[in-house]
N, C-alpha and C. Protein backbone atom coordinates (compact mmCIF):
# COMPACT_ATOMS: atom_id res chain seq x y z
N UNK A 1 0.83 -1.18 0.00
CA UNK A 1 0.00 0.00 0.00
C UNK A 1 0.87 1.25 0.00
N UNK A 2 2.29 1.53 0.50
CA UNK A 2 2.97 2.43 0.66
C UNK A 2 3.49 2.53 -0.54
N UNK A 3 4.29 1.54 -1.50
CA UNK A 3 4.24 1.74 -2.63
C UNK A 3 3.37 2.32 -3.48
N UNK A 4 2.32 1.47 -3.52
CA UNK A 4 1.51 2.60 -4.22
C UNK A 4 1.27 3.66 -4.30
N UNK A 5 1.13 4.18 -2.84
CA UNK A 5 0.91 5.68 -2.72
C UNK A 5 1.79 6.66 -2.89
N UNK A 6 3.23 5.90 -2.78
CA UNK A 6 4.28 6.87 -3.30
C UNK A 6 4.43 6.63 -4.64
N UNK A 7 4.17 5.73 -5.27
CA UNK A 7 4.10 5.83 -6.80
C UNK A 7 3.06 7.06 -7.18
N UNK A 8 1.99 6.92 -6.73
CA UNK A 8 0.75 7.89 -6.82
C UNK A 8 1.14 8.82 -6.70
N UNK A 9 1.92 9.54 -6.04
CA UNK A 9 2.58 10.70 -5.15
C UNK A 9 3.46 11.26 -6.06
N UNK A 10 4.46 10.39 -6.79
CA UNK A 10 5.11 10.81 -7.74
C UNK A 10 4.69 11.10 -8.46
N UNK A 11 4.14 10.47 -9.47
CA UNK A 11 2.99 10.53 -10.76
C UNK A 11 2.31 11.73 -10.45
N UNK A 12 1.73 12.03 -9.47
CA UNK A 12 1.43 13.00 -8.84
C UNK A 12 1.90 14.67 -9.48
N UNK A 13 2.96 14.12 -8.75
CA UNK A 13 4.17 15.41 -8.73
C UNK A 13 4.76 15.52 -10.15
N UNK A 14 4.93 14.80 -11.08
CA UNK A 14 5.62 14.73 -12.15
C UNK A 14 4.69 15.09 -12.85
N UNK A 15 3.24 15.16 -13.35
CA UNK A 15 2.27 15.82 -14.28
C UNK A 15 2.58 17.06 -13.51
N UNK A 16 1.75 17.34 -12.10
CA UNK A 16 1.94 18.59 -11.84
C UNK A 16 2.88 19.55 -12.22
N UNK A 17 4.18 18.99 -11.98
CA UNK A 17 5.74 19.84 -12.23
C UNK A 17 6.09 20.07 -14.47
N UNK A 18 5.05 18.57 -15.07
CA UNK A 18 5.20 18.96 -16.16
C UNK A 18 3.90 20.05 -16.59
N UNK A 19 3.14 20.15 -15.91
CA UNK A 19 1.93 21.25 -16.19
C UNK A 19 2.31 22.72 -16.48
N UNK A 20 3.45 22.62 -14.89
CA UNK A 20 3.71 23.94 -14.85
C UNK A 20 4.32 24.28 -15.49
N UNK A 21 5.60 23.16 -15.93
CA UNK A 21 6.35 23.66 -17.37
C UNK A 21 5.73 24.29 -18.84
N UNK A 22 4.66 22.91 -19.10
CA UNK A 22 4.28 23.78 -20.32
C UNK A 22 3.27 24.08 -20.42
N UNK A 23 2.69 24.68 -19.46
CA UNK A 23 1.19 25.62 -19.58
C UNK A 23 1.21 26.27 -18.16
N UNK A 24 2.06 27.37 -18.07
CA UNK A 24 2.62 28.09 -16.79
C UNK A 24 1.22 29.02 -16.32
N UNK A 25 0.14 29.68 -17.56
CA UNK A 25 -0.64 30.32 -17.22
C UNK A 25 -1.71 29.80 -16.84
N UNK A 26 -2.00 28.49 -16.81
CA UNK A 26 -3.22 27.74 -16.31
C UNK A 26 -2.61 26.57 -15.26
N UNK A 27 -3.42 26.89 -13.93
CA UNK A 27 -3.43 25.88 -12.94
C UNK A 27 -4.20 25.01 -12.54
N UNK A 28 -3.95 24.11 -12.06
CA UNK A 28 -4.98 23.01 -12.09
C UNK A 28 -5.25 22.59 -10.73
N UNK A 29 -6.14 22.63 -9.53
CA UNK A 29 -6.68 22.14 -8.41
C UNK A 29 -6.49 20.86 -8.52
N UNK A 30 -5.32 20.12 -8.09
CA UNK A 30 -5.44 18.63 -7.94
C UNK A 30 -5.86 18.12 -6.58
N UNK A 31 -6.12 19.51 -5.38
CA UNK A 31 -6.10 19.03 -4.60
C UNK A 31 -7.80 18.54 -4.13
N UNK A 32 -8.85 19.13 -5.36
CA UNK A 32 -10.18 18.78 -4.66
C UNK A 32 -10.87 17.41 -4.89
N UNK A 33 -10.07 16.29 -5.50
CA UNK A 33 -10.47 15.20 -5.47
C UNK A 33 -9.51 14.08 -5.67
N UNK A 34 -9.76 13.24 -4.90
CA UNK A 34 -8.31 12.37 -3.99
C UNK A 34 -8.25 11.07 -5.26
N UNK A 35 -7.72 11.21 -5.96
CA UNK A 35 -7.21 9.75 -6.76
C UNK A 35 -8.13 8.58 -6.78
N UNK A 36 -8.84 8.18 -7.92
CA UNK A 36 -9.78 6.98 -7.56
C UNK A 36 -9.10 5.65 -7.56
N UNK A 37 -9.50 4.87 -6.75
CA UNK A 37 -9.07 3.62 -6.90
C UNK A 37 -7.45 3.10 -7.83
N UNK A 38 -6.46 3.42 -6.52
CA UNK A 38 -4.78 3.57 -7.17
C UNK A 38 -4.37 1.85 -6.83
N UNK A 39 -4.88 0.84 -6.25
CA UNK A 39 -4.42 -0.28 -6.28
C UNK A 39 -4.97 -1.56 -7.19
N UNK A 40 -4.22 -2.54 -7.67
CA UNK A 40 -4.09 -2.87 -8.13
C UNK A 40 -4.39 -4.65 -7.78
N UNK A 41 -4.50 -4.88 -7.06
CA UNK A 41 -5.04 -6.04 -6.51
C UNK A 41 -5.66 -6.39 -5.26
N UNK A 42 -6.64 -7.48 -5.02
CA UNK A 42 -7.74 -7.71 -4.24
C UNK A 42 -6.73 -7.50 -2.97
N UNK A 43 -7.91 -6.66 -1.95
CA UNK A 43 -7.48 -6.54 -0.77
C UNK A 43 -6.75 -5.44 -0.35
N UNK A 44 -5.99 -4.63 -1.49
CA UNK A 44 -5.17 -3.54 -1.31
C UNK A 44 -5.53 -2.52 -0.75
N UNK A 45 -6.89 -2.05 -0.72
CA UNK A 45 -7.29 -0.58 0.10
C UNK A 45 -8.62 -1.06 1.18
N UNK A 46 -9.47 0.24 0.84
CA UNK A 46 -10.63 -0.35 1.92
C UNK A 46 -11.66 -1.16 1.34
N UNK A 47 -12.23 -1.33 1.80
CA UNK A 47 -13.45 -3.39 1.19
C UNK A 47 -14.49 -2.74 1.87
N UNK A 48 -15.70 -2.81 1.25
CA UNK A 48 -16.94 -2.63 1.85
C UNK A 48 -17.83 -4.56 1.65
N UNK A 49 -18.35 -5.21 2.39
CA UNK A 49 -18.94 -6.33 2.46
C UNK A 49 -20.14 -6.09 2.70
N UNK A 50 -21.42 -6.42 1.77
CA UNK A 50 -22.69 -6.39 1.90
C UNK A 50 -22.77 -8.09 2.78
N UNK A 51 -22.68 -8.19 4.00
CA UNK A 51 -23.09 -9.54 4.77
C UNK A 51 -24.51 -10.23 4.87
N UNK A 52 -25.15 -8.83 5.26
CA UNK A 52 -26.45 -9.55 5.66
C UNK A 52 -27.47 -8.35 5.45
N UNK A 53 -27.59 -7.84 4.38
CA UNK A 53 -28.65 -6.88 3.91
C UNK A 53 -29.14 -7.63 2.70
N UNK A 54 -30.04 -7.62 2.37
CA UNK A 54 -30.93 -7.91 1.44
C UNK A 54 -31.14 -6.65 0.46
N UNK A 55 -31.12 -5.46 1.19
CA UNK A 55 -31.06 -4.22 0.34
C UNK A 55 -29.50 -3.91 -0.40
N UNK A 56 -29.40 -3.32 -1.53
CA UNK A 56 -28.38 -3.16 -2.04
C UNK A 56 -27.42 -1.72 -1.30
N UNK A 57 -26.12 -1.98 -1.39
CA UNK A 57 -25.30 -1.16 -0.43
C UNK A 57 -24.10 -0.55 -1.49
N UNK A 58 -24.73 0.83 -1.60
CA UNK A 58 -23.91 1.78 -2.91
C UNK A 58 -22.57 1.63 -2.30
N UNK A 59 -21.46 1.62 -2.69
CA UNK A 59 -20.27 2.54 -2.95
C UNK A 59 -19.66 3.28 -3.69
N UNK A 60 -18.17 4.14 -3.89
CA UNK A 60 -17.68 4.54 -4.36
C UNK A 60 -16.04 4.50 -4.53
N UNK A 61 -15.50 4.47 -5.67
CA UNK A 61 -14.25 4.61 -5.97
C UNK A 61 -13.52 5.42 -6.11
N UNK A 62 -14.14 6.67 -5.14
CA UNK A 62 -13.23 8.17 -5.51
C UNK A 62 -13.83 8.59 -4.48
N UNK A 63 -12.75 9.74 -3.39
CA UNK A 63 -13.59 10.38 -2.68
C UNK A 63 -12.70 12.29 -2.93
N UNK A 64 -13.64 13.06 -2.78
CA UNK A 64 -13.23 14.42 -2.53
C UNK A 64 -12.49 14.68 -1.24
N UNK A 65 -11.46 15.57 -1.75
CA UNK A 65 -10.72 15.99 -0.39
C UNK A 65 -11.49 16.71 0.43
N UNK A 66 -11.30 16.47 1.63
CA UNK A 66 -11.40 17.20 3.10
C UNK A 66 -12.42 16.67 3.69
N UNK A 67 -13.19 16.76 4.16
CA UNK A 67 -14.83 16.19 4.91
C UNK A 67 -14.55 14.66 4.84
N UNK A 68 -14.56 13.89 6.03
CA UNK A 68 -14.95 12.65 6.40
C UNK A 68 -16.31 12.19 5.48
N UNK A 69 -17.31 12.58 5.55
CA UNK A 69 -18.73 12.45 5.41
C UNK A 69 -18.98 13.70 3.77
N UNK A 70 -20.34 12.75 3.22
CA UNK A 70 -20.73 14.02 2.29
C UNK A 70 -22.52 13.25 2.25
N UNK A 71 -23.26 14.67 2.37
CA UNK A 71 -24.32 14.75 1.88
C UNK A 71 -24.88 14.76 0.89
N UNK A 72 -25.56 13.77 0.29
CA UNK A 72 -26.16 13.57 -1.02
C UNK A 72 -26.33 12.72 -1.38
N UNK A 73 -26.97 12.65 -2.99
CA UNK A 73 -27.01 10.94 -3.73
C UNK A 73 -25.68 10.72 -4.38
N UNK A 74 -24.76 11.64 -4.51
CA UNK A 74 -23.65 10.97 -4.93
C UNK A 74 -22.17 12.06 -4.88
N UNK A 75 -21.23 11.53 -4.12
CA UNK A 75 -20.07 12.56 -4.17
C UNK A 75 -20.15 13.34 -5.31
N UNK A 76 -19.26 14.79 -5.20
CA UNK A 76 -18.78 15.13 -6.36
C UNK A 76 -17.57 14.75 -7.06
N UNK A 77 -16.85 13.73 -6.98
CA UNK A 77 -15.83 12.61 -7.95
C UNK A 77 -16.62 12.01 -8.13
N UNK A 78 -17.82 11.16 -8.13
CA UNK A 78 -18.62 10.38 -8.96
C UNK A 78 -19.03 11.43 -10.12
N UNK A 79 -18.02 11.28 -11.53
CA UNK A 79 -18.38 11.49 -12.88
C UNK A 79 -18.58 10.60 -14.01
N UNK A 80 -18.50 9.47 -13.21
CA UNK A 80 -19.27 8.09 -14.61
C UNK A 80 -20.84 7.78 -13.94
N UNK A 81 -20.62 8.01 -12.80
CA UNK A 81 -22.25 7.48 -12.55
C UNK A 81 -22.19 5.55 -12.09
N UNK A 82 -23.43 4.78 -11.98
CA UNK A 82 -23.37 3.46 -12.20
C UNK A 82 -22.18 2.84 -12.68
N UNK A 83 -21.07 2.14 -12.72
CA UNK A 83 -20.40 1.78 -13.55
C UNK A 83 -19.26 1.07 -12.68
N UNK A 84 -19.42 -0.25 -13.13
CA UNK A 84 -18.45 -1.32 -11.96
C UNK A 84 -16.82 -1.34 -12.67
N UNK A 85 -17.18 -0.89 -13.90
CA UNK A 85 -15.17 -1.28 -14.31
C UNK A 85 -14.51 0.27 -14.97
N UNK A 86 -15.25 1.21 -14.09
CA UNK A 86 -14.55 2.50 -14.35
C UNK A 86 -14.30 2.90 -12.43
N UNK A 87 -12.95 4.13 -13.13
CA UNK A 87 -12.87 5.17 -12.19
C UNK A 87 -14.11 5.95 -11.92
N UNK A 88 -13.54 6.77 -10.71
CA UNK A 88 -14.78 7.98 -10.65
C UNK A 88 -16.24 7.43 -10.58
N UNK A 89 -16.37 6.49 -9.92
CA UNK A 89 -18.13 5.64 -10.29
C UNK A 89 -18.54 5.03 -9.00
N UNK A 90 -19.57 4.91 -9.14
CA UNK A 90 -20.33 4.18 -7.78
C UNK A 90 -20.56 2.82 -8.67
N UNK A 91 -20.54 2.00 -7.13
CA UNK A 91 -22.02 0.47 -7.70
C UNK A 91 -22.50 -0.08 -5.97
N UNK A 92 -23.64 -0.78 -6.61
CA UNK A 92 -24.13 -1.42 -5.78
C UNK A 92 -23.65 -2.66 -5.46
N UNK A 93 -23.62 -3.18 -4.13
CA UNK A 93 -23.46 -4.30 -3.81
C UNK A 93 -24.72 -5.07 -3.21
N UNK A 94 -24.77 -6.91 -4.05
CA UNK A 94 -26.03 -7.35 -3.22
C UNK A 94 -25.30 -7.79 -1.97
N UNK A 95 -26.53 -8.76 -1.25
CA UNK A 95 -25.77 -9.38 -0.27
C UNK A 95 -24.99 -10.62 -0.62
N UNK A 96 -24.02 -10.28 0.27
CA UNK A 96 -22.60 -11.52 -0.43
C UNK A 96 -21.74 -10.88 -1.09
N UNK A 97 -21.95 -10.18 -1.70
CA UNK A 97 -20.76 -9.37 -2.29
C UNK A 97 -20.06 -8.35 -1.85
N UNK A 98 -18.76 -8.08 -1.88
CA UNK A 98 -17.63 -7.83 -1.44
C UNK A 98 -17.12 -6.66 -2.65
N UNK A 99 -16.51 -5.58 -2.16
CA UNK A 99 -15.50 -4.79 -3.37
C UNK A 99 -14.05 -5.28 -3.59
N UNK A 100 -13.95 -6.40 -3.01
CA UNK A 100 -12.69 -7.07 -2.78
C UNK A 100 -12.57 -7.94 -4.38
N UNK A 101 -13.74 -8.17 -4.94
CA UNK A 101 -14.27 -9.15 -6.02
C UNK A 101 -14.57 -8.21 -7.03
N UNK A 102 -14.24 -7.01 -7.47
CA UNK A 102 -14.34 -6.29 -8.14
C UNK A 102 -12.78 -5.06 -8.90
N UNK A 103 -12.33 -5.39 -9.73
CA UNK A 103 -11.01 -5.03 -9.57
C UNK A 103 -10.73 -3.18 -9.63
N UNK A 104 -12.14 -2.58 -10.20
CA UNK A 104 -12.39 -1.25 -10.09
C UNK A 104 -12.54 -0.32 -8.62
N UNK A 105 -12.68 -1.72 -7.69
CA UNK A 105 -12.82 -1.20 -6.65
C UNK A 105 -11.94 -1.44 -5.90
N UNK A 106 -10.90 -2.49 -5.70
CA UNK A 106 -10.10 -2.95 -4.88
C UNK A 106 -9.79 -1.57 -3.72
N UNK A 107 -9.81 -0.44 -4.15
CA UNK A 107 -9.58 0.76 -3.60
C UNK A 107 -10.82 1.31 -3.37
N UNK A 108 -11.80 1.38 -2.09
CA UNK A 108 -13.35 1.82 -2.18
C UNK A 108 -12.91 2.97 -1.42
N UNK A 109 -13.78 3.67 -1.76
CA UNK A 109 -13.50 5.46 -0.91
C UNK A 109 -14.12 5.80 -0.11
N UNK A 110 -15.51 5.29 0.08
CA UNK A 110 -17.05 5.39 0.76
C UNK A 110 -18.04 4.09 0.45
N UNK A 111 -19.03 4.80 1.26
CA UNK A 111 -19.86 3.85 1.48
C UNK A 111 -21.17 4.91 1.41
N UNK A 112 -22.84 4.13 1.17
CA UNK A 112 -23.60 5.13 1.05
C UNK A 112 -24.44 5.10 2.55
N UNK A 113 -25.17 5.10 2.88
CA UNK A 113 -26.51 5.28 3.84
C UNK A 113 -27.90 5.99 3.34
N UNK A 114 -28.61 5.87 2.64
CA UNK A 114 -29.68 6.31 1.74
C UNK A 114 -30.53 7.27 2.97
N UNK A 115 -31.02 8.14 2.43
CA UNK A 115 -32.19 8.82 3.34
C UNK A 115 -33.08 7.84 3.70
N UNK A 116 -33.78 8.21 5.12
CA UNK A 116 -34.66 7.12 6.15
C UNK A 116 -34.13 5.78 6.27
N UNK A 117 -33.19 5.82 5.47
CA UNK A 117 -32.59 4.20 5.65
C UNK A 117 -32.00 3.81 7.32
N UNK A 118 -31.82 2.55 7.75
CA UNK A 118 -31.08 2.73 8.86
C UNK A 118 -29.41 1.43 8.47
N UNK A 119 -28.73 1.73 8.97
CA UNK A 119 -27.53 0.80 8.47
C UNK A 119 -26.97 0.40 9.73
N UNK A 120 -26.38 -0.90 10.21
CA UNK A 120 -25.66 -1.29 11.20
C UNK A 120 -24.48 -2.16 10.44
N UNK A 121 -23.55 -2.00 11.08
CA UNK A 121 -22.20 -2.10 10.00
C UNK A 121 -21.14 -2.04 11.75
N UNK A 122 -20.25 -2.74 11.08
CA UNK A 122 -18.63 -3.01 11.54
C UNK A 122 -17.39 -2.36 11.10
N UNK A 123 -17.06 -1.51 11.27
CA UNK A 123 -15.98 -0.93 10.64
C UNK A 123 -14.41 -1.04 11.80
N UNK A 124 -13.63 -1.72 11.10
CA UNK A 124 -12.71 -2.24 11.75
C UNK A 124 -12.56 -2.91 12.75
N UNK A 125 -13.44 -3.48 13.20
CA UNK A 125 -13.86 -4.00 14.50
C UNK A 125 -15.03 -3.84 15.58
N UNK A 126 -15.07 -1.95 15.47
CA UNK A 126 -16.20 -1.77 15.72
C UNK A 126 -17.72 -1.58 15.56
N UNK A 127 -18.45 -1.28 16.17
CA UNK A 127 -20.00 -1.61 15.67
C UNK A 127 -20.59 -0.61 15.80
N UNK A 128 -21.27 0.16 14.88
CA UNK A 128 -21.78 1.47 14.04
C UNK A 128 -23.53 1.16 13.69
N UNK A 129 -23.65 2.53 14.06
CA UNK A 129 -25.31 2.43 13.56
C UNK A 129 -25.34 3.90 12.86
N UNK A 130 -25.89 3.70 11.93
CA UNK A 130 -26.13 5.26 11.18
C UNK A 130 -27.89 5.27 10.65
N UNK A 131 -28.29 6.14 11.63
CA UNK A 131 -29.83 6.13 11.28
C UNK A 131 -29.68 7.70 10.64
N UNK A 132 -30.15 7.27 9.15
CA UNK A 132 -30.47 8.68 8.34
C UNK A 132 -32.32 8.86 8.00
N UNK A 133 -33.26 8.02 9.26
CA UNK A 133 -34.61 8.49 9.15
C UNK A 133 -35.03 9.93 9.00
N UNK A 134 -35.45 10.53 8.18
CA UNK A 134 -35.98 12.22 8.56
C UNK A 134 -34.65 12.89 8.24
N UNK A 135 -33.70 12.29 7.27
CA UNK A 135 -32.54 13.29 7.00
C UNK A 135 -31.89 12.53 5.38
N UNK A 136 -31.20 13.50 4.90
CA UNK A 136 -30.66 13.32 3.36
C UNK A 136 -29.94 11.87 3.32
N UNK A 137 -29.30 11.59 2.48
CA UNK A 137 -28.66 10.26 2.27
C UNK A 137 -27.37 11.02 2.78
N UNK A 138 -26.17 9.81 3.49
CA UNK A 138 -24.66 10.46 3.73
C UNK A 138 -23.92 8.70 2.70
N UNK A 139 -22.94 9.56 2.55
CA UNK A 139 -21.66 8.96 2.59
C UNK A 139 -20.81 9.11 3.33
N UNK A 140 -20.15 7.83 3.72
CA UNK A 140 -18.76 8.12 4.67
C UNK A 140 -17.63 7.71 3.92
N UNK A 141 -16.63 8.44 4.03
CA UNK A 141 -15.33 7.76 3.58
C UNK A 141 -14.90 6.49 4.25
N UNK A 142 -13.78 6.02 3.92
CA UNK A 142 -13.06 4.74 4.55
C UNK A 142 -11.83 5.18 3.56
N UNK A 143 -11.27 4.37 4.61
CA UNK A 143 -9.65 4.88 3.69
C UNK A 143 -8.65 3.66 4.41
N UNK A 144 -7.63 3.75 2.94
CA UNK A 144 -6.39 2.44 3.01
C UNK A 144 -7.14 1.29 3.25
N UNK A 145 -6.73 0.50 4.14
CA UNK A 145 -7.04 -0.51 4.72
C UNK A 145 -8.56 -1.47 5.45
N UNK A 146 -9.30 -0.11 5.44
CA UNK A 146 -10.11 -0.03 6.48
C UNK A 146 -11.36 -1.26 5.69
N UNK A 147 -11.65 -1.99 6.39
CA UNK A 147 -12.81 -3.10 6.69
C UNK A 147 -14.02 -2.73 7.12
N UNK A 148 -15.19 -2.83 6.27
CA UNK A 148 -16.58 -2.77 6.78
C UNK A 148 -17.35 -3.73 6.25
N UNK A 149 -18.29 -4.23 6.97
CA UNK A 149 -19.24 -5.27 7.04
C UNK A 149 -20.81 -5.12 7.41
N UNK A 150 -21.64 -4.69 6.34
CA UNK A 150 -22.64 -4.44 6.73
C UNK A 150 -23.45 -5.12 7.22
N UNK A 151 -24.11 -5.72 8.22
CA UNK A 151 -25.37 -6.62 8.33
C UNK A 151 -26.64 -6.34 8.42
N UNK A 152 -26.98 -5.10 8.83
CA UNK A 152 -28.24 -4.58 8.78
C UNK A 152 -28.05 -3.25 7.69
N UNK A 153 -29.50 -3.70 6.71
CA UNK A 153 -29.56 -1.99 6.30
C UNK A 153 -30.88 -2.14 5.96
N UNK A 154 -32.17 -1.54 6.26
CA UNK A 154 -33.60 -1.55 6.43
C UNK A 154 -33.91 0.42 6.37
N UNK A 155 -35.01 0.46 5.61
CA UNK A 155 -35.77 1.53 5.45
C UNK A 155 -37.24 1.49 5.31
């Protein structure tokens, strides 16, 4: 994972540093949306697991810098929309399925929680309830490594 991210980091730095070379009068904000999905095989970043919902459980492969959390039906780095073998995209997971089994995702950025929905989930060990009854849909980030396991999600 450290590899990667210093590969990322470079790559990074090396468009940026060639940007500025040859187009000095236009700058480019790389900093408002964080790299989608930079690894390369199962297991490498964070895994979202639909366990035991019967309802389908959105994610995403890109998250915007700064804010833990975002309000809405879909980040602003989601620019493909639906779409399991692109960057920049959400999908659904049924139950049983894993982003670990998906190679667009191996790197998941978030997770959704739908308005009135309620979700009970595991994230790294611990045990989470996110009731969004009477409020907008959220996303949460997850990042690197991080493990979640949904078992309840009811609306």
């Amino acid at each position: 994972m450290i590899k990667t991210l210093l590969r990322a980091g470079a790559a990074m730095l090396a468009s940026a540093a060639f940007a500025a070379f040859a187009v000095p009068a236009q700058a480019t904000d790389v900093s408002a949306v964080e790299t989608a999905g930079t690894c390369d095989y199962s297991g490498c970043g964070g895994i979202v697991w639909n366990f035991g919902s019967s309802k389908y459980v959105t994610v995403a492969n890109c998250w915007q810098a700064g804010s833990t959390t975002y309000y809405g039906e879909k980040p602003p780095c989601v620019t493909n929309g639906y779409q399991s073998s692109m960057r920049n995209a959400m999908w659904w997971l049924a139950r049983g399925e894993a982003t670990d089994d998906l190679p667009y995702y191996y790197d998941t950025d978030a997770f959704k929680v739908d308005a009135g929905c309620v979700m009970k989930y595991i994230k790294d060990g611990y045990n989470y309830t996110r009731d969004r009854r009477g409020l907008s849909s959220m996303w949460e980030k997850i990042s690197d490594s991080t493990s979640v396991r949904v078992d309840s999600y009811t609306c």
